[in-house]
C-alpha atoms as a PDB file:
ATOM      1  CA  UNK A   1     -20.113  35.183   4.098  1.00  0.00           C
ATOM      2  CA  UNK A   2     -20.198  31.370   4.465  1.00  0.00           C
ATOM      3  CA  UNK A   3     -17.403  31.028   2.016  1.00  0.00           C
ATOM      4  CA  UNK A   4     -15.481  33.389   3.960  1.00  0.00           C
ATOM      5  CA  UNK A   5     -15.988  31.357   7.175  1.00  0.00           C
ATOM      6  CA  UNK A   6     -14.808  28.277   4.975  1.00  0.00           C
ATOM      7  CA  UNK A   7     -11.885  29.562   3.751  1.00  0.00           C
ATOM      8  CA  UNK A   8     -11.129  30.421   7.175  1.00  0.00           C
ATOM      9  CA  UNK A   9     -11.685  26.731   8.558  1.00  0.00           C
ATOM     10  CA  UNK A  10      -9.936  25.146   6.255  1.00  0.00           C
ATOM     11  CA  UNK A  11      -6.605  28.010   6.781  1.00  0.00           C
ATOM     12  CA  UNK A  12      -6.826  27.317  10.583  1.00  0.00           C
ATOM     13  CA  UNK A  13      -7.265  23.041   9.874  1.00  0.00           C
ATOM     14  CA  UNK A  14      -4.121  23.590   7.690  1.00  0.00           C
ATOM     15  CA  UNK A  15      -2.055  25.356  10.109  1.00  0.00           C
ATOM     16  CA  UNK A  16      -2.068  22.753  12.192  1.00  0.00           C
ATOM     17  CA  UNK A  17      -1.455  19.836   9.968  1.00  0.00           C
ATOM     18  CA  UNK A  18      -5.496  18.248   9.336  1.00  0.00           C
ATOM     19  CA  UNK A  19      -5.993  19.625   6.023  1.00  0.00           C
ATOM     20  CA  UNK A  20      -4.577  16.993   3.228  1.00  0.00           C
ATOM     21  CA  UNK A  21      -2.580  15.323   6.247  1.00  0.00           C
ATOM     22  CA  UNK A  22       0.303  17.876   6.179  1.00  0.00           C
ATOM     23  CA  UNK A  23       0.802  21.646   7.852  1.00  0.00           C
ATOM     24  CA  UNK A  24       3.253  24.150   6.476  1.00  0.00           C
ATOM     25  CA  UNK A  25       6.156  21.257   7.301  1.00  0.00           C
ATOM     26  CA  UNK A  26       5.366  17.951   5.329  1.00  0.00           C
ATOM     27  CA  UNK A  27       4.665  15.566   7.461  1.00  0.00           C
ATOM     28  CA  UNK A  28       2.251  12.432   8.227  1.00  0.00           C
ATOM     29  CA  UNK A  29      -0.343  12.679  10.715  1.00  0.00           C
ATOM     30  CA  UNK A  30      -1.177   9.270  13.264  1.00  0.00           C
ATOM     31  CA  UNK A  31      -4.002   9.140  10.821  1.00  0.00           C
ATOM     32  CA  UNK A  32      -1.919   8.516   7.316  1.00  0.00           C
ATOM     33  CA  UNK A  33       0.512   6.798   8.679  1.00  0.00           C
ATOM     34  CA  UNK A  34      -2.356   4.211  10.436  1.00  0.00           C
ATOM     35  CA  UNK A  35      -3.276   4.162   6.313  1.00  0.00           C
ATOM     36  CA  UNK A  36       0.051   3.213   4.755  1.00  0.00           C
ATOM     37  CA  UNK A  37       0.586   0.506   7.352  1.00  0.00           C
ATOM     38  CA  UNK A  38      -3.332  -0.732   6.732  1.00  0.00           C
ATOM     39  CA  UNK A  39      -2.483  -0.078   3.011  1.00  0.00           C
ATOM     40  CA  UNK A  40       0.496  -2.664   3.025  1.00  0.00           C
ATOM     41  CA  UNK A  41      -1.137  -4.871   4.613  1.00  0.00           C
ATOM     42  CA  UNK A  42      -4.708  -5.275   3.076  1.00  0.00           C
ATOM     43  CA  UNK A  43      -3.506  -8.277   0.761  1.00  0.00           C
ATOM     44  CA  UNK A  44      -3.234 -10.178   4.030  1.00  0.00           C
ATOM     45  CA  UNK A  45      -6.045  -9.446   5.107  1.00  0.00           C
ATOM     46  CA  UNK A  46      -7.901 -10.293   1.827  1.00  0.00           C
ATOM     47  CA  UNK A  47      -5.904 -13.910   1.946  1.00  0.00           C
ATOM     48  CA  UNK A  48      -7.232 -14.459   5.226  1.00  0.00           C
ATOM     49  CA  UNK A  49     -10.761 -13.871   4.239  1.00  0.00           C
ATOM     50  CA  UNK A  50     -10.356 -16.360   1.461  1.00  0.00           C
ATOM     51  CA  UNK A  51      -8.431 -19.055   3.774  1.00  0.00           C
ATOM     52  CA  UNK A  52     -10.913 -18.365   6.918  1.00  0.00           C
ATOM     53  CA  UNK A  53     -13.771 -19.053   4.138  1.00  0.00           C
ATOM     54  CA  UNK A  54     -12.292 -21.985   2.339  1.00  0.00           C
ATOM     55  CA  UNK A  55     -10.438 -23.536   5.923  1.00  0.00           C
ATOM     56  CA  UNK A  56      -6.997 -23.067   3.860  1.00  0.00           C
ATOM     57  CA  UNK A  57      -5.524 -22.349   6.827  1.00  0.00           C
ATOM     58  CA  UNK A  58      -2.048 -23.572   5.768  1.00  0.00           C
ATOM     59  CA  UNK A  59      -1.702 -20.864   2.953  1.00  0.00           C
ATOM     60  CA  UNK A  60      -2.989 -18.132   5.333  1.00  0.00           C
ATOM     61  CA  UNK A  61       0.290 -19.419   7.609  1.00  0.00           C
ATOM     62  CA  UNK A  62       2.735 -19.160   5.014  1.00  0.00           C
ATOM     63  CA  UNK A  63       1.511 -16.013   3.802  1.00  0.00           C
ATOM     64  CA  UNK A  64       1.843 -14.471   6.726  1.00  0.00           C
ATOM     65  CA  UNK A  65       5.485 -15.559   7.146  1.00  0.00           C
ATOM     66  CA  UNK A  66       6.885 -13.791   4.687  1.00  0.00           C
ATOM     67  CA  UNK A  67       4.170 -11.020   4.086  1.00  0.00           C
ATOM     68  CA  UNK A  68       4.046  -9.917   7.824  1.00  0.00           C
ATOM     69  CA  UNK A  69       7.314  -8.491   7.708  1.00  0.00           C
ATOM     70  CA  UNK A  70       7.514  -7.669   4.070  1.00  0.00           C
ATOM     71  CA  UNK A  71       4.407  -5.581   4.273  1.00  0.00           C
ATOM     72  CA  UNK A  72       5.696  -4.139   7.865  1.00  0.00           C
ATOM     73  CA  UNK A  73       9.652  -3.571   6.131  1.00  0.00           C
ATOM     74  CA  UNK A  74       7.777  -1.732   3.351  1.00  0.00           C
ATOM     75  CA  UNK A  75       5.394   0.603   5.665  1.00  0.00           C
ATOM     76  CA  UNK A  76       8.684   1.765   7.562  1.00  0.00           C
ATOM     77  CA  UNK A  77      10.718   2.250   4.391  1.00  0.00           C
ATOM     78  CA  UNK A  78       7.485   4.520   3.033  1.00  0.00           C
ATOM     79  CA  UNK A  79       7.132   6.375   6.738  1.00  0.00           C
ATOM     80  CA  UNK A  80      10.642   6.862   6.617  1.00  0.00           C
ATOM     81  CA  UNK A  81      11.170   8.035   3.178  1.00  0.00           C
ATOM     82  CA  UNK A  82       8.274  10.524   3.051  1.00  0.00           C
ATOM     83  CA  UNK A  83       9.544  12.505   6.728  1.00  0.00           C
ATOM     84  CA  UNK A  84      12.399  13.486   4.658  1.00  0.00           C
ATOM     85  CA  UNK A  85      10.772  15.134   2.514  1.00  0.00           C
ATOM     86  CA  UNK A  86      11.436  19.174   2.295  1.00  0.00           C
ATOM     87  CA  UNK A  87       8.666  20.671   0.734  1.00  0.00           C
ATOM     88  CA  UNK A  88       5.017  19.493  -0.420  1.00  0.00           C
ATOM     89  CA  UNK A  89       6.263  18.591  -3.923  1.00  0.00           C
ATOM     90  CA  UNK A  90       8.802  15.928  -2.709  1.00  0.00           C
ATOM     91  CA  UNK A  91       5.988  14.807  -0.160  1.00  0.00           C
ATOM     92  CA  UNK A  92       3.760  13.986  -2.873  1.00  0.00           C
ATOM     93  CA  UNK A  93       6.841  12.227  -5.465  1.00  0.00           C
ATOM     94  CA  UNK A  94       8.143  10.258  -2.148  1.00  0.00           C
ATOM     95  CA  UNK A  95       4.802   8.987  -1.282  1.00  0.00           C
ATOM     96  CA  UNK A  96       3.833   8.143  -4.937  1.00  0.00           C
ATOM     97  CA  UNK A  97       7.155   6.835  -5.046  1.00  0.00           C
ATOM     98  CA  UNK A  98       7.290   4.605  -2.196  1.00  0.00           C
ATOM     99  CA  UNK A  99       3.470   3.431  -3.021  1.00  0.00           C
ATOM    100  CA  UNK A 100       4.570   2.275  -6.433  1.00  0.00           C
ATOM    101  CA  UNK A 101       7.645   0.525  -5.404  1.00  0.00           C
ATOM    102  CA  UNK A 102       5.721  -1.373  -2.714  1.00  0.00           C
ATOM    103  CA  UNK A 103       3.225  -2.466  -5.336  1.00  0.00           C
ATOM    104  CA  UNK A 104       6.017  -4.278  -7.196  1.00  0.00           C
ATOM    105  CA  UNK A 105       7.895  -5.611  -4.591  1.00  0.00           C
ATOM    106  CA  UNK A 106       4.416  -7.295  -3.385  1.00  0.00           C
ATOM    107  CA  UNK A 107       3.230  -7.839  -6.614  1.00  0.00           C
ATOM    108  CA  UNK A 108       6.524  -9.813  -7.620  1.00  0.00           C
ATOM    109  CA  UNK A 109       6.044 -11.625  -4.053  1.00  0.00           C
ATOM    110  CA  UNK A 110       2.532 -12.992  -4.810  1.00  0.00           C
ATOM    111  CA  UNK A 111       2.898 -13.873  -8.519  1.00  0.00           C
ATOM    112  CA  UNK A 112       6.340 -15.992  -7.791  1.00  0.00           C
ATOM    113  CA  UNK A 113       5.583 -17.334  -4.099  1.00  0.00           C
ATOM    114  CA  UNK A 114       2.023 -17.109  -3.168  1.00  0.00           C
ATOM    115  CA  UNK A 115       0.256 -17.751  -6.601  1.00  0.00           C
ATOM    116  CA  UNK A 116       2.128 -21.078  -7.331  1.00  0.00           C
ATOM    117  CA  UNK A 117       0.518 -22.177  -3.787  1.00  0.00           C
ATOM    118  CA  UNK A 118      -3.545 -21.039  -5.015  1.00  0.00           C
ATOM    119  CA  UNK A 119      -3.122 -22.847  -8.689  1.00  0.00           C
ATOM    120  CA  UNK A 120      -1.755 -26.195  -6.839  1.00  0.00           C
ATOM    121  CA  UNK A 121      -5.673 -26.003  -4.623  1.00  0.00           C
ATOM    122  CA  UNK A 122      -8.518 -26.080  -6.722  1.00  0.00           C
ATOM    123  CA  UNK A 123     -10.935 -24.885  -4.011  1.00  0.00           C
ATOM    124  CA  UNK A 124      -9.253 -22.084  -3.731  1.00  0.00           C
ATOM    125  CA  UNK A 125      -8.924 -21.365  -7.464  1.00  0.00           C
ATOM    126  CA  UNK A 126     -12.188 -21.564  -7.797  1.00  0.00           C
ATOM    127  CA  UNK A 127     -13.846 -19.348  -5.136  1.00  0.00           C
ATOM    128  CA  UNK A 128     -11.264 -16.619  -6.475  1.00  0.00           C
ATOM    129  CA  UNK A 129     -12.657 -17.148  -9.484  1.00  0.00           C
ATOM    130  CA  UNK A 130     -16.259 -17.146  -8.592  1.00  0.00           C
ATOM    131  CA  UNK A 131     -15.741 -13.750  -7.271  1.00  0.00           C
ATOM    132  CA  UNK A 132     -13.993 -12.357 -10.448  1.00  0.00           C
ATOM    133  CA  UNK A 133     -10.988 -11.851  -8.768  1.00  0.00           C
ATOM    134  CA  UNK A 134      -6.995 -13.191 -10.020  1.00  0.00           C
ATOM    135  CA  UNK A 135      -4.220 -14.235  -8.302  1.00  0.00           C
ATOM    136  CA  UNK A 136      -1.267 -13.695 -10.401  1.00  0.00           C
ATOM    137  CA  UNK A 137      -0.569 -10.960 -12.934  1.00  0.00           C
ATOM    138  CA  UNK A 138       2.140 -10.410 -15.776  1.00  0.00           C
ATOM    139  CA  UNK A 139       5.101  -9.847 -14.525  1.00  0.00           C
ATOM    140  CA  UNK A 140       4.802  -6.832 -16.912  1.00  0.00           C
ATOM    141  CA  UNK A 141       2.758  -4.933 -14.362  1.00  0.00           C
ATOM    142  CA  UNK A 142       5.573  -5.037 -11.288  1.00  0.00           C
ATOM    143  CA  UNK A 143       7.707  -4.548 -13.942  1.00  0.00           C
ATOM    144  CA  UNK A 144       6.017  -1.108 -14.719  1.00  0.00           C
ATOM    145  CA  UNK A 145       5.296  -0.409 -11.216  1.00  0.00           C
ATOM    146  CA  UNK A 146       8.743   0.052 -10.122  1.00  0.00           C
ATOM    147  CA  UNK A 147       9.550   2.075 -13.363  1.00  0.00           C
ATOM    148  CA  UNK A 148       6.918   4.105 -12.035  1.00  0.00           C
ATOM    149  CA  UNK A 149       8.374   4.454  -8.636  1.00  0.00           C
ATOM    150  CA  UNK A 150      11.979   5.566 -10.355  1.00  0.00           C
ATOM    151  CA  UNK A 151      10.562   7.899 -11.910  1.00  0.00           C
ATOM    152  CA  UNK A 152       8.341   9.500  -8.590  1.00  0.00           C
ATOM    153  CA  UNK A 153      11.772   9.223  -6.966  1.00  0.00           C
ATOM    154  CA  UNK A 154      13.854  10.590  -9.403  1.00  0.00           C
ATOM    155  CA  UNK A 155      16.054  13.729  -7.859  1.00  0.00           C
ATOM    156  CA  UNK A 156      13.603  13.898  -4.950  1.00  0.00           C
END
C-alpha cells in the first residue's frame, strides 16, 4: 500500500518536471539552473572568503574581473547547451559535458592567472595552506577535464 502511494507521488512529481529536475521533455527547472550558475561561480566565492579573511582585497578585485564573466559566459553556454537536448540521454552527456569543459576552462584560468598572484603573497599562501587546501594543479588535470568533456559531447 504505501509503496503504491509512492510510486504514485513520484509518477505525478515527474509529470510535471520535479522529479530529477526534468519531465517527459528534458529540461532545467529555476531550481538547476539557480545550481549551475551557483556552481560556476563558487570559486569566487571561496576567493572572497580567503581575501575578506586575509584583507587581500586587491586579488578578490582582479579575480572578479575576469572570473565574473567567465563563470557567467560558462553558465549560459551550459543552460544553453543542455535545452537542446532531445531526449534524457543527451540531457545527461550535455550536462556532464558542459560541467567538464567548464572545469578546464576555469581550472586553466586559475593555475595560469590567479595562482601566479597567491604564490607572489605569502599570507595568503599560507592560510591556504593551513587549511589543506591548493591553489594550482597540473595542468594534466584541465588537460583531462576537457578530454572528458569531448568525450560527454561526442555525437550528442
Amino acid at each position: 500500500m504505501i509503496f503504491s502511494r509512492i510510486h504514485t507521488s513520484a509518477a505525478a512529481l515527474a509529470q510535471f518536471g520535479y522529479l530529477g529536475g526534468m519531465s517527459e521533455i528534458p529540461g532545467m527547472t529555476p531550481g538547476a539552473r539557480i545550481g549551475v550558475w551557483l556552481g560556476f561561480h563558487g570559486w569566487l566565492i571561496g576567493v572572497a572568503i580567503l581575501a575578506g579573511v586575509n584583507g587581500e582585497f586587491k586579488l578578490l578585485g582582479q579575480a572578479c574581473l575576469i572570473g565574473v564573466p567567465l563563470s557567467s559566459a560558462l553558465s549560459i553556454v551550459t543552460l544553453h547547451l543542455v535545452a537542446g537536448a532531445r531526449d534524457r540521454q543527451a540531457y545527461g552527456r550535455r550536462l556532464a559535458g558542459a560541467i567538464f569543459f567548464g572545469i578546464g576552462v576555469l581550472l586553466i584560468v586559475i593555475n595560469h592567472w590567479l595562482a601566479p598572484q597567491i604564490a607572489g603573497d605569502d599570507a595568503l599562501q599560507r592560510t591556504i595552506e593551513q587549511l589543506g587546501g591548493t591553489y594550482a594543479t597540473s595542468d594534466i588535470v584541465p588537460a583531462a577535464f576537457l578530454f572528458a568533456a569531448v568525450l560527454a559531447l561526442w555525437r550528442t
